[in-house]
N, C-alpha and C. Protein backbone atom coordinates (compact mmCIF):
# COMPACT_ATOMS: atom_id res chain seq x y z
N UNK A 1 -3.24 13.80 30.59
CA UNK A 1 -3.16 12.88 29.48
C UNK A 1 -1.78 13.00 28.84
N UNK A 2 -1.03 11.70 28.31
CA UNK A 2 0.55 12.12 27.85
C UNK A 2 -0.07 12.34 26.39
N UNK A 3 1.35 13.27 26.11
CA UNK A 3 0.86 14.15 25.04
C UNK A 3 0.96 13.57 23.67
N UNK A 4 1.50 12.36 23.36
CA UNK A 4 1.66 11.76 22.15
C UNK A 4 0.55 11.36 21.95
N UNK A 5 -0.76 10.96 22.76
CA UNK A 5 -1.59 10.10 22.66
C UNK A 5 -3.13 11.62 22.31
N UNK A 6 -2.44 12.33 22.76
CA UNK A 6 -3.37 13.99 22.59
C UNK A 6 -2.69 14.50 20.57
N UNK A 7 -1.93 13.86 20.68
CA UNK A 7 -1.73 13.85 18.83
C UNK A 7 -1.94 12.98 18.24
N UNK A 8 -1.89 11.45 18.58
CA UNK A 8 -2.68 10.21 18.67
C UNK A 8 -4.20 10.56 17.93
N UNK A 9 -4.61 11.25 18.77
CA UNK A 9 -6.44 11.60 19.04
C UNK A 9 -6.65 12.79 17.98
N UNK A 10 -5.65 13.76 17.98
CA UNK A 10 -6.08 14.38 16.68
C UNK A 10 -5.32 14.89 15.27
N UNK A 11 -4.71 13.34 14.99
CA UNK A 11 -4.08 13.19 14.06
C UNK A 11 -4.37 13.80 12.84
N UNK A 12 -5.48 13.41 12.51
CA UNK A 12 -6.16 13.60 11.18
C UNK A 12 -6.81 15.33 10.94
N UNK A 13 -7.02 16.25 12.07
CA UNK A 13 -6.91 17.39 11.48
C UNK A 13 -6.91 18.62 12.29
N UNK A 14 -6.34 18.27 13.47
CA UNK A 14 -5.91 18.89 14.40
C UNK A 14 -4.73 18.87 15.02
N UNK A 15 -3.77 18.03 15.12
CA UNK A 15 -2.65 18.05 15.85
C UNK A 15 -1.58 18.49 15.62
N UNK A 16 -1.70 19.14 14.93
CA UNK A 16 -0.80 21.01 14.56
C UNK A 16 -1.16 21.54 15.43
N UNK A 17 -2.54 22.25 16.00
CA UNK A 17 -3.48 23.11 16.39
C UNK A 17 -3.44 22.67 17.89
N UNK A 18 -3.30 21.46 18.23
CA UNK A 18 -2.81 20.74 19.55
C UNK A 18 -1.42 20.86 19.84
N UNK A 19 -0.67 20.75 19.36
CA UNK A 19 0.71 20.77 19.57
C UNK A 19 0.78 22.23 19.82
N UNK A 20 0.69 23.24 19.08
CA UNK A 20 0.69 24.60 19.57
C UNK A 20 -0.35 25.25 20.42
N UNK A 21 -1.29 24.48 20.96
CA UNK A 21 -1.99 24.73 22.15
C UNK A 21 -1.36 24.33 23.65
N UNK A 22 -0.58 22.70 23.40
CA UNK A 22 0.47 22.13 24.50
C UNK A 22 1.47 23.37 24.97
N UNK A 23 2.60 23.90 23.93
CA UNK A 23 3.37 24.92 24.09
C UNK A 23 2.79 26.35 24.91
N UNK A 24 1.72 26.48 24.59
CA UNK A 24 1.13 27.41 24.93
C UNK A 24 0.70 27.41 26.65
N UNK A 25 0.01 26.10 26.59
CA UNK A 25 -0.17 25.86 28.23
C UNK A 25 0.76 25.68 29.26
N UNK A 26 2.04 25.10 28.27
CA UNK A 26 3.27 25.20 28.99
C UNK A 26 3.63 26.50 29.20
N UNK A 27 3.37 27.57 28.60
CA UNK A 27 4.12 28.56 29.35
C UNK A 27 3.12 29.49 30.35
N UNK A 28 2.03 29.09 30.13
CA UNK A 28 0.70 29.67 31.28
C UNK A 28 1.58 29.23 32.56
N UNK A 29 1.63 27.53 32.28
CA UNK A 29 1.73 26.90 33.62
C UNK A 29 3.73 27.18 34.59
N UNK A 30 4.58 27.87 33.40
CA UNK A 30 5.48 28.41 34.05
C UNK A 30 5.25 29.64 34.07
N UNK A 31 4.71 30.40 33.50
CA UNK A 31 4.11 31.63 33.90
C UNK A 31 3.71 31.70 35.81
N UNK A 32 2.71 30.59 35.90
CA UNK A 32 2.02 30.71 37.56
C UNK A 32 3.02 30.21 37.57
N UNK A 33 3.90 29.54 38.02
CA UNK A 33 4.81 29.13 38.74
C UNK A 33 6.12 29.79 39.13
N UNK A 34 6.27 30.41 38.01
CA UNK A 34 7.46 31.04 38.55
C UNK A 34 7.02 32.67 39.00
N UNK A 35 5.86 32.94 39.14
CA UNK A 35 5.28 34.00 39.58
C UNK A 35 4.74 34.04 40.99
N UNK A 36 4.34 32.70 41.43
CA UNK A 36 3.88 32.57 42.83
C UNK A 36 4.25 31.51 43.59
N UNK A 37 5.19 30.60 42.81
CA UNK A 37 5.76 29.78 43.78
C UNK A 37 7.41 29.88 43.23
N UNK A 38 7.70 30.33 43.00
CA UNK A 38 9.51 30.23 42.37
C UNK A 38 9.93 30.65 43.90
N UNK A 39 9.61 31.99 43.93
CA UNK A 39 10.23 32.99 44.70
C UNK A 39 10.47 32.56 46.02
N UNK A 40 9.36 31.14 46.70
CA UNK A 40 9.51 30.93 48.05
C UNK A 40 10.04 29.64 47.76
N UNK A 41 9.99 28.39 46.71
CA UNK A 41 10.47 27.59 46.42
C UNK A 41 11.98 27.41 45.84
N UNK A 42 12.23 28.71 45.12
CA UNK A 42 13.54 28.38 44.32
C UNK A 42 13.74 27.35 43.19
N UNK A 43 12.36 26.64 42.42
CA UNK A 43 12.94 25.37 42.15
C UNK A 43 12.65 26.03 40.04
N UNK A 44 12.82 24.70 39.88
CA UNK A 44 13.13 25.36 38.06
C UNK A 44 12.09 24.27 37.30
N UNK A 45 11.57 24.68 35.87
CA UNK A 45 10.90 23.87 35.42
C UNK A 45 11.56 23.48 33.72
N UNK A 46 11.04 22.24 33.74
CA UNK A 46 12.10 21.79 32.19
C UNK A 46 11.00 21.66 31.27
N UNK A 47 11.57 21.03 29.72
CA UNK A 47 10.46 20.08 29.19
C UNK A 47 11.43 19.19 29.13
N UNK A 48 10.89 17.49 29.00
CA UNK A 48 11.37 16.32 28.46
C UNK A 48 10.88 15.87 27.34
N UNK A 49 11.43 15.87 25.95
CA UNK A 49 11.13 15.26 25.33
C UNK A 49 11.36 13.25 24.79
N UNK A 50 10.45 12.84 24.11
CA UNK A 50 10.71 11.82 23.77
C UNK A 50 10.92 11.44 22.26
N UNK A 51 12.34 11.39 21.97
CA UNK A 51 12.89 11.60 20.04
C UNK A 51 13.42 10.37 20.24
N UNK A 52 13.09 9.50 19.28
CA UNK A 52 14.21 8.64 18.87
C UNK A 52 15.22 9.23 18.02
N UNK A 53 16.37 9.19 17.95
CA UNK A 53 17.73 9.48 17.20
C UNK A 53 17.63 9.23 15.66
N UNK A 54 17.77 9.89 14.95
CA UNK A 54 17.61 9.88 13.36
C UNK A 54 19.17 10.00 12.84
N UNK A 55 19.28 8.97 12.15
CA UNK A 55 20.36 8.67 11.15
C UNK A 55 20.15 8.53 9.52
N UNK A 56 21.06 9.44 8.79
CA UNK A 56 20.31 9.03 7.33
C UNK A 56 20.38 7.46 6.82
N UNK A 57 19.63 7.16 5.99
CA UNK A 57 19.69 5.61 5.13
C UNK A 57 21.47 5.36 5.18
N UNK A 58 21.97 6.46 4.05
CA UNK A 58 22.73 6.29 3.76
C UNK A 58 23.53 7.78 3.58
N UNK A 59 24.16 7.76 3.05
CA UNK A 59 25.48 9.41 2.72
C UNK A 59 24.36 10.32 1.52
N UNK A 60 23.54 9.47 0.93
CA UNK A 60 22.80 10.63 0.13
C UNK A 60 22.28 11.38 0.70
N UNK A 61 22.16 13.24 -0.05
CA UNK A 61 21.97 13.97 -0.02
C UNK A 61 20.13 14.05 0.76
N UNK A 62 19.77 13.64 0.08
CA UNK A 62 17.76 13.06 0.50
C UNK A 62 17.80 12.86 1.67
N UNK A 63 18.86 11.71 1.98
CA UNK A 63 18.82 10.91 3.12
C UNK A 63 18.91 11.66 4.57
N UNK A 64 20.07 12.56 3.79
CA UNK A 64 20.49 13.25 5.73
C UNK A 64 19.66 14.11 5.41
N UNK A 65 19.19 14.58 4.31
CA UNK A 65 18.13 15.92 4.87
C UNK A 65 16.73 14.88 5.30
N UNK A 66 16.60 13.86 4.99
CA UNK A 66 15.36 13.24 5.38
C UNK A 66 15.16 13.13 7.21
N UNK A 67 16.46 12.89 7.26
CA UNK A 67 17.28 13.02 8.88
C UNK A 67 16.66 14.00 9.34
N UNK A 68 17.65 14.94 9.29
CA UNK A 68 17.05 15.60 9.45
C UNK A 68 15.68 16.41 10.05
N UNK A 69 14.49 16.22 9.20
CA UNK A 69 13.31 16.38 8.98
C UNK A 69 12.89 15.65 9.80
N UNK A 70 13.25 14.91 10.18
CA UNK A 70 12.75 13.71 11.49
C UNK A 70 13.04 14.42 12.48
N UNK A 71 13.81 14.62 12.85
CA UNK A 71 14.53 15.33 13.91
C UNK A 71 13.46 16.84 14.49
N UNK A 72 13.53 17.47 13.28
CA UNK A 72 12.86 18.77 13.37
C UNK A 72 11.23 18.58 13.78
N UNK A 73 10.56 17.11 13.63
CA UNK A 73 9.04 16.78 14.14
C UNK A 73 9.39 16.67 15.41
N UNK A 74 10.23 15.73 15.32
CA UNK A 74 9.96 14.69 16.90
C UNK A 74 10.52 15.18 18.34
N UNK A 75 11.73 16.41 17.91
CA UNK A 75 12.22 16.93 18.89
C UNK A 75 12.08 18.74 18.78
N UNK A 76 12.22 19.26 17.52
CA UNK A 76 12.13 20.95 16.86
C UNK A 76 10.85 20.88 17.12
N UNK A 77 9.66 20.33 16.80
CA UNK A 77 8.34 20.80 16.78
C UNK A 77 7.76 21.36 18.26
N UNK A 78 8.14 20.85 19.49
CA UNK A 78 8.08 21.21 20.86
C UNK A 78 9.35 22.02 21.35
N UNK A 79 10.72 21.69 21.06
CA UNK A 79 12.06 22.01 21.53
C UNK A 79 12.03 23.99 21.07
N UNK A 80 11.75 23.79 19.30
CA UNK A 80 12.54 24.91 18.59
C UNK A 80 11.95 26.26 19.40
N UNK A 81 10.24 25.88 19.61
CA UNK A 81 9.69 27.39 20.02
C UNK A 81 10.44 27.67 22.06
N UNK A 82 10.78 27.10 22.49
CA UNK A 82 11.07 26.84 23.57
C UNK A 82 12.40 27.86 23.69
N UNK A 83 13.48 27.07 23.02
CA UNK A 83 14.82 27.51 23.01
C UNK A 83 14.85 28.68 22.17
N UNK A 84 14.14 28.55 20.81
CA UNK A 84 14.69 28.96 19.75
C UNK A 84 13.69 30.10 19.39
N UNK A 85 12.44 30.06 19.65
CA UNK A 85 11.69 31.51 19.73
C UNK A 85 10.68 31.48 18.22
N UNK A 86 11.27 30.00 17.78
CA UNK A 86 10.16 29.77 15.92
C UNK A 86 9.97 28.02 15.84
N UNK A 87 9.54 27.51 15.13
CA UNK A 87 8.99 26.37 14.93
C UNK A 87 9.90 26.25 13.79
N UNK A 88 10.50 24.84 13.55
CA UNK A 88 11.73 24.62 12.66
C UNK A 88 11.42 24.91 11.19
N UNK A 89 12.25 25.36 10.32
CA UNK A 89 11.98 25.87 9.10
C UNK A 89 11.36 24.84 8.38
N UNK A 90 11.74 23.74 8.40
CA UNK A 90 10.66 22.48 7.68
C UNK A 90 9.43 22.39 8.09
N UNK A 91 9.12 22.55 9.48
CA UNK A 91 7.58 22.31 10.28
C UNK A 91 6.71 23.57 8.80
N UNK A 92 7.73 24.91 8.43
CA UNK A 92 6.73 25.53 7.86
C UNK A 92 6.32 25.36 6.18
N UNK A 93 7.78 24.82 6.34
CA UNK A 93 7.15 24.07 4.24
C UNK A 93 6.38 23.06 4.06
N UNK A 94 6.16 22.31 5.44
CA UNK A 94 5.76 20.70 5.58
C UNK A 94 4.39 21.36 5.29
N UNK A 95 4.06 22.01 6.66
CA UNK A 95 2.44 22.06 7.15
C UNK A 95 2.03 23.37 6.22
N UNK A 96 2.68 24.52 5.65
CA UNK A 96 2.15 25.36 5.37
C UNK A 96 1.81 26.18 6.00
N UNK A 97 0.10 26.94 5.58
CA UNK A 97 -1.25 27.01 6.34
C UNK A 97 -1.60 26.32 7.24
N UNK A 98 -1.35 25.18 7.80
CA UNK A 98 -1.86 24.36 8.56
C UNK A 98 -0.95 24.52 9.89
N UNK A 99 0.24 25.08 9.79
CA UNK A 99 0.64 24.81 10.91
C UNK A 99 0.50 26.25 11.74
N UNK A 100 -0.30 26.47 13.14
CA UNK A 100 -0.58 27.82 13.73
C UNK A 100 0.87 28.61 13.64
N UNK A 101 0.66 29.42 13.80
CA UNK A 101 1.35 30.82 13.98
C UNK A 101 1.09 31.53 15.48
N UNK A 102 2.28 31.68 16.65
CA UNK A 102 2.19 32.44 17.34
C UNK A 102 2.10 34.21 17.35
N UNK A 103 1.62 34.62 17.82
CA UNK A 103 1.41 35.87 18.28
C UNK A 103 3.30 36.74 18.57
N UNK A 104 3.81 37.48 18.31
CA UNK A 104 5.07 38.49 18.61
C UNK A 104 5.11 37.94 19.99
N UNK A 105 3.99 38.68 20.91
CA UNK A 105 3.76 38.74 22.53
C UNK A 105 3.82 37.19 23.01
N UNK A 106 3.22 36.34 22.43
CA UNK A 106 3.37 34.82 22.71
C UNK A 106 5.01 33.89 22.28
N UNK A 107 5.16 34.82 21.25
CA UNK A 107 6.76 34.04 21.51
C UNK A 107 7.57 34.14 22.22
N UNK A 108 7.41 35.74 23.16
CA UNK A 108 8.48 36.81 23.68
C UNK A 108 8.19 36.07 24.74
N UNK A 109 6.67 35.01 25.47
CA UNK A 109 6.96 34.36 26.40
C UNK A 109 7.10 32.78 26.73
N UNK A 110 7.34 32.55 24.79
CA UNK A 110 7.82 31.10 25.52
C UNK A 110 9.25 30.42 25.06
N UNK A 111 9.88 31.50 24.61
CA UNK A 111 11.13 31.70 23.93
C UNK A 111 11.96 31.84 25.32
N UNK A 112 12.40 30.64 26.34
CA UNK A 112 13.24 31.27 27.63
C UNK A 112 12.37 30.37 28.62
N UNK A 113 11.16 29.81 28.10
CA UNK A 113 10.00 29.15 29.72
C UNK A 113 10.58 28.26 30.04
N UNK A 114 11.76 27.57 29.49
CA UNK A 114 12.33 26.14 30.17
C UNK A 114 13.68 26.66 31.04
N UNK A 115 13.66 25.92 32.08
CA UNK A 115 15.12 26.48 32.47
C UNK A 115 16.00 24.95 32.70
N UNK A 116 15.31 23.89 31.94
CA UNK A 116 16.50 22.48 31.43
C UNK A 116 15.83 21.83 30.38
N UNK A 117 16.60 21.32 29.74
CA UNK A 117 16.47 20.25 28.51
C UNK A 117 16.45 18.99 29.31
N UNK A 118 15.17 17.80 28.51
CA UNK A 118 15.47 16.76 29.44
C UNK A 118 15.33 15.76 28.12
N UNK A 119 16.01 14.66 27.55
CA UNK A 119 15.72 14.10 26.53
C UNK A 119 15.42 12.63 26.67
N UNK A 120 14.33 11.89 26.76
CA UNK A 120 14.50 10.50 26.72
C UNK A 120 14.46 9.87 25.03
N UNK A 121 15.31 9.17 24.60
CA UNK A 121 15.43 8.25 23.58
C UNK A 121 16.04 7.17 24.20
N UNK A 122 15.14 6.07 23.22
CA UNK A 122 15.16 4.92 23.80
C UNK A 122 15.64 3.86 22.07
N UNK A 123 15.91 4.60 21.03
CA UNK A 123 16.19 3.64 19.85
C UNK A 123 17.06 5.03 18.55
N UNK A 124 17.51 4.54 17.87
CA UNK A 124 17.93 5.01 16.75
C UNK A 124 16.73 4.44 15.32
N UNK A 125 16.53 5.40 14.38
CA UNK A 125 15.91 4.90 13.49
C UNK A 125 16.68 5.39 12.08
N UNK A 126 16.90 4.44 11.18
CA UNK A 126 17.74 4.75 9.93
C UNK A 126 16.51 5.49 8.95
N UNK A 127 16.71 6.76 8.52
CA UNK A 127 15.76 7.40 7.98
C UNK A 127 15.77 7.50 5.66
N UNK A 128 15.22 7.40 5.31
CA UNK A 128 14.99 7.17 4.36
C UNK A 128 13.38 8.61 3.40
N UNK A 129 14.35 9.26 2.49
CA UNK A 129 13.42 10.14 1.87
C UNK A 129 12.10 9.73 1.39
N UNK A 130 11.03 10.55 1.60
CA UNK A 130 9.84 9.73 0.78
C UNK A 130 8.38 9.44 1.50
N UNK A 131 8.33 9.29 2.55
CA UNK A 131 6.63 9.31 3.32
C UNK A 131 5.88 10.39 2.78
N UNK A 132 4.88 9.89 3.04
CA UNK A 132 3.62 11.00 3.35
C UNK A 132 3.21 11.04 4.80
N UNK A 133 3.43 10.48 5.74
CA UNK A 133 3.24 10.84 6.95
C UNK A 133 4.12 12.03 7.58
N UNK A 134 3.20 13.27 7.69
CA UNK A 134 3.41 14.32 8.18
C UNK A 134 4.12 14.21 9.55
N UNK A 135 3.54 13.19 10.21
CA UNK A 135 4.12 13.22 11.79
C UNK A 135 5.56 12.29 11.83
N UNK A 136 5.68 12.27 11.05
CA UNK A 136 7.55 11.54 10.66
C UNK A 136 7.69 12.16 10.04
N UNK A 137 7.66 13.35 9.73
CA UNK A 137 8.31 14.67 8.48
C UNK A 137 8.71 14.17 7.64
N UNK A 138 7.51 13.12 6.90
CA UNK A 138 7.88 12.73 5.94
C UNK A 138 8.62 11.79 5.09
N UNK A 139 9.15 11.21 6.06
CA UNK A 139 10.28 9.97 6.23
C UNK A 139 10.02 8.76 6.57
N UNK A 140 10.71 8.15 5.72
CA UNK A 140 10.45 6.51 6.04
C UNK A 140 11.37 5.92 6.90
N UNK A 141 11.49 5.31 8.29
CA UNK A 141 12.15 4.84 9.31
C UNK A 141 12.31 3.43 8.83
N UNK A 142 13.72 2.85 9.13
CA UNK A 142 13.67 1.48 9.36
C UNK A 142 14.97 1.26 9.71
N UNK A 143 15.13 0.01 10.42
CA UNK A 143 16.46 -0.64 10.87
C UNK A 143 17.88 -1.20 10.40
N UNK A 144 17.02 -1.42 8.89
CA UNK A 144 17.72 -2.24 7.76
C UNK A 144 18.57 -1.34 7.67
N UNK A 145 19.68 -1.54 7.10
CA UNK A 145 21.22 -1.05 6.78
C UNK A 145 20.64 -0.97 4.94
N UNK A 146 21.49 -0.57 3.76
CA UNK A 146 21.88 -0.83 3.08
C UNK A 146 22.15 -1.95 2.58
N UNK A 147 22.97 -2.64 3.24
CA UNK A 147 24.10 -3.52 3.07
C UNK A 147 23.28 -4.83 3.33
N UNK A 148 21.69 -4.27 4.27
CA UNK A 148 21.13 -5.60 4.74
C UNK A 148 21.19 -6.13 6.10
N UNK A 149 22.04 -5.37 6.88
CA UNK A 149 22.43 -5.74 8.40
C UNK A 149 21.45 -4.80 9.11
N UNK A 150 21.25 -5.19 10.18
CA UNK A 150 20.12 -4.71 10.95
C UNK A 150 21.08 -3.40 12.38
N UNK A 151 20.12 -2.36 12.32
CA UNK A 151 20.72 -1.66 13.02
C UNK A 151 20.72 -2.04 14.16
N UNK A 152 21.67 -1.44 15.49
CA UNK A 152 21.80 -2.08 16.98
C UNK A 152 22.92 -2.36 17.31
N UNK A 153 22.82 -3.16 18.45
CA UNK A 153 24.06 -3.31 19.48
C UNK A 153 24.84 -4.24 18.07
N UNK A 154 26.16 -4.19 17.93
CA UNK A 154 27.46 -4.51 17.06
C UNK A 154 28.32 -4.88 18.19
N UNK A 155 29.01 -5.86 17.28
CA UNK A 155 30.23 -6.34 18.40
C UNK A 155 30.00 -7.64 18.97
N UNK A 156 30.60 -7.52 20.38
CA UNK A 156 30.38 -8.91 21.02
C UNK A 156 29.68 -8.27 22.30
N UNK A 157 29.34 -9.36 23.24
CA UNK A 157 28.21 -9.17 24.07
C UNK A 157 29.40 -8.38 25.52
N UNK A 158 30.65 -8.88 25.10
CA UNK A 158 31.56 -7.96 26.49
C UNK A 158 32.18 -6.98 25.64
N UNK A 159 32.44 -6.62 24.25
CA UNK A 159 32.74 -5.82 23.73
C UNK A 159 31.46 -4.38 22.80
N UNK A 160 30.53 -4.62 23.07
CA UNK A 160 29.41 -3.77 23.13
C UNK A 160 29.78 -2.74 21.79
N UNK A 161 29.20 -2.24 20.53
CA UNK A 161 29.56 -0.74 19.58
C UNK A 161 28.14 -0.27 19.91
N UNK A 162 27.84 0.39 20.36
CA UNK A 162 26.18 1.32 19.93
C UNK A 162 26.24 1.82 19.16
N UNK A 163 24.57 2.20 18.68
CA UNK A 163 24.97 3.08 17.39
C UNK A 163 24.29 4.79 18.02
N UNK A 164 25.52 5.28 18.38
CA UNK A 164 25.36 6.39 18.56
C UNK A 164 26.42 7.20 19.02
N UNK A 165 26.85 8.24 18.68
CA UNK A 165 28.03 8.94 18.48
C UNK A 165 28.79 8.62 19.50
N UNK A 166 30.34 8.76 19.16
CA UNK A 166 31.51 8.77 19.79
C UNK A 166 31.20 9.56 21.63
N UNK A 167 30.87 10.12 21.19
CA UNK A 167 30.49 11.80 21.93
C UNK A 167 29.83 11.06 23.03
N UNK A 168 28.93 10.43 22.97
CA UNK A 168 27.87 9.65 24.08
C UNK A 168 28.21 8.56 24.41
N UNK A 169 29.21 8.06 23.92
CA UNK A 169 29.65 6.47 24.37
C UNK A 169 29.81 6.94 25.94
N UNK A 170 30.37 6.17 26.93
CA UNK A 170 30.46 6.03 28.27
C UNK A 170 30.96 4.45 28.42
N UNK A 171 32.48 5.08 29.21
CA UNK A 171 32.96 3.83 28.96
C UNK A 171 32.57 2.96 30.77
N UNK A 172 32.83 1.70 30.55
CA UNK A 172 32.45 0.99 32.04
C UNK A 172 33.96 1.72 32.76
């Protein structure tokens, strides 16, 4: 089952408790793998996530931390325990109590279980302080600019701007 649709299903008072059950099976399932088939295979296992790109509203202070906070659900909430060995410092002011707690022995094995990062985003969303939806950390998404202009392809149709860093452009 894909896994958005397994937080989909237990939105309302489980999918904290799911999300850190997913992590968990992920490292069972590189656990057997790299225990009984690595060694004659050689091959490596990743996670891929799926984040859309978070940009603040605007330069306020709210805004990029609202950024932020988006960021830390949609990509930190699966990514952080992976790479990083904890669940992002917002996941624990957000959820509290609510959000599980690994075990010492359970972090020590899933702190290292990926051996690639794989990222699909498919949109940018302009983020804005202020939701109550937990599963957007809280943030209100939308396209609108400030100014009123709609986020997206800029420019002309042979002269192309994306909106997304310098860094990732790719020129023809």
């Amino acid at each position: 089952m894909y896994v958005p649709l397994l937080l989909l299903l237990a939105a309302e008072s489980e999918g904290h408790s799911v999300t850190h059950h997913i992590i968990l099976a992920h490292v069972s399932a590189v656990q057997a793998y790299r225990e009984s088939f690595k060694p004659k295979h050689s091959g490596v296992i990743g996670i891929t996530l799926n984040g859309d790109w978070a940009l603040p509203y605007d330069d306020s202070l709210e805004n990029i931390t609202a950024a932020q906070h988006a960021l830390d659900v949609v990509i930190g909430w699966f990514a952080d325990p992976i790479y990083l060995g904890h669940y992002p410092n917002f996941m624990h002011k957000m959820l509290r109590e609510w959000l599980p707690v690994f075990t010492l022995d359970e972090l020590m094995l899933i702190k290292g279980s990926s051996d690639f990062y794989g990222m699909n985003t498919y949109t940018t969303n302009l983020c804005k302080a202020g939701s109550d939806d937990e599963f957007q950390g809280l943030v209100e998404y939308t396209f609108t600019r400030p100014n009123g202009t709609q986020l997206g392809m800029q420019g002309t149709q042979s002269s192309p701007v994306a909106h997304c860093p310098t860094s990732c452009m790719i020129s023809p």
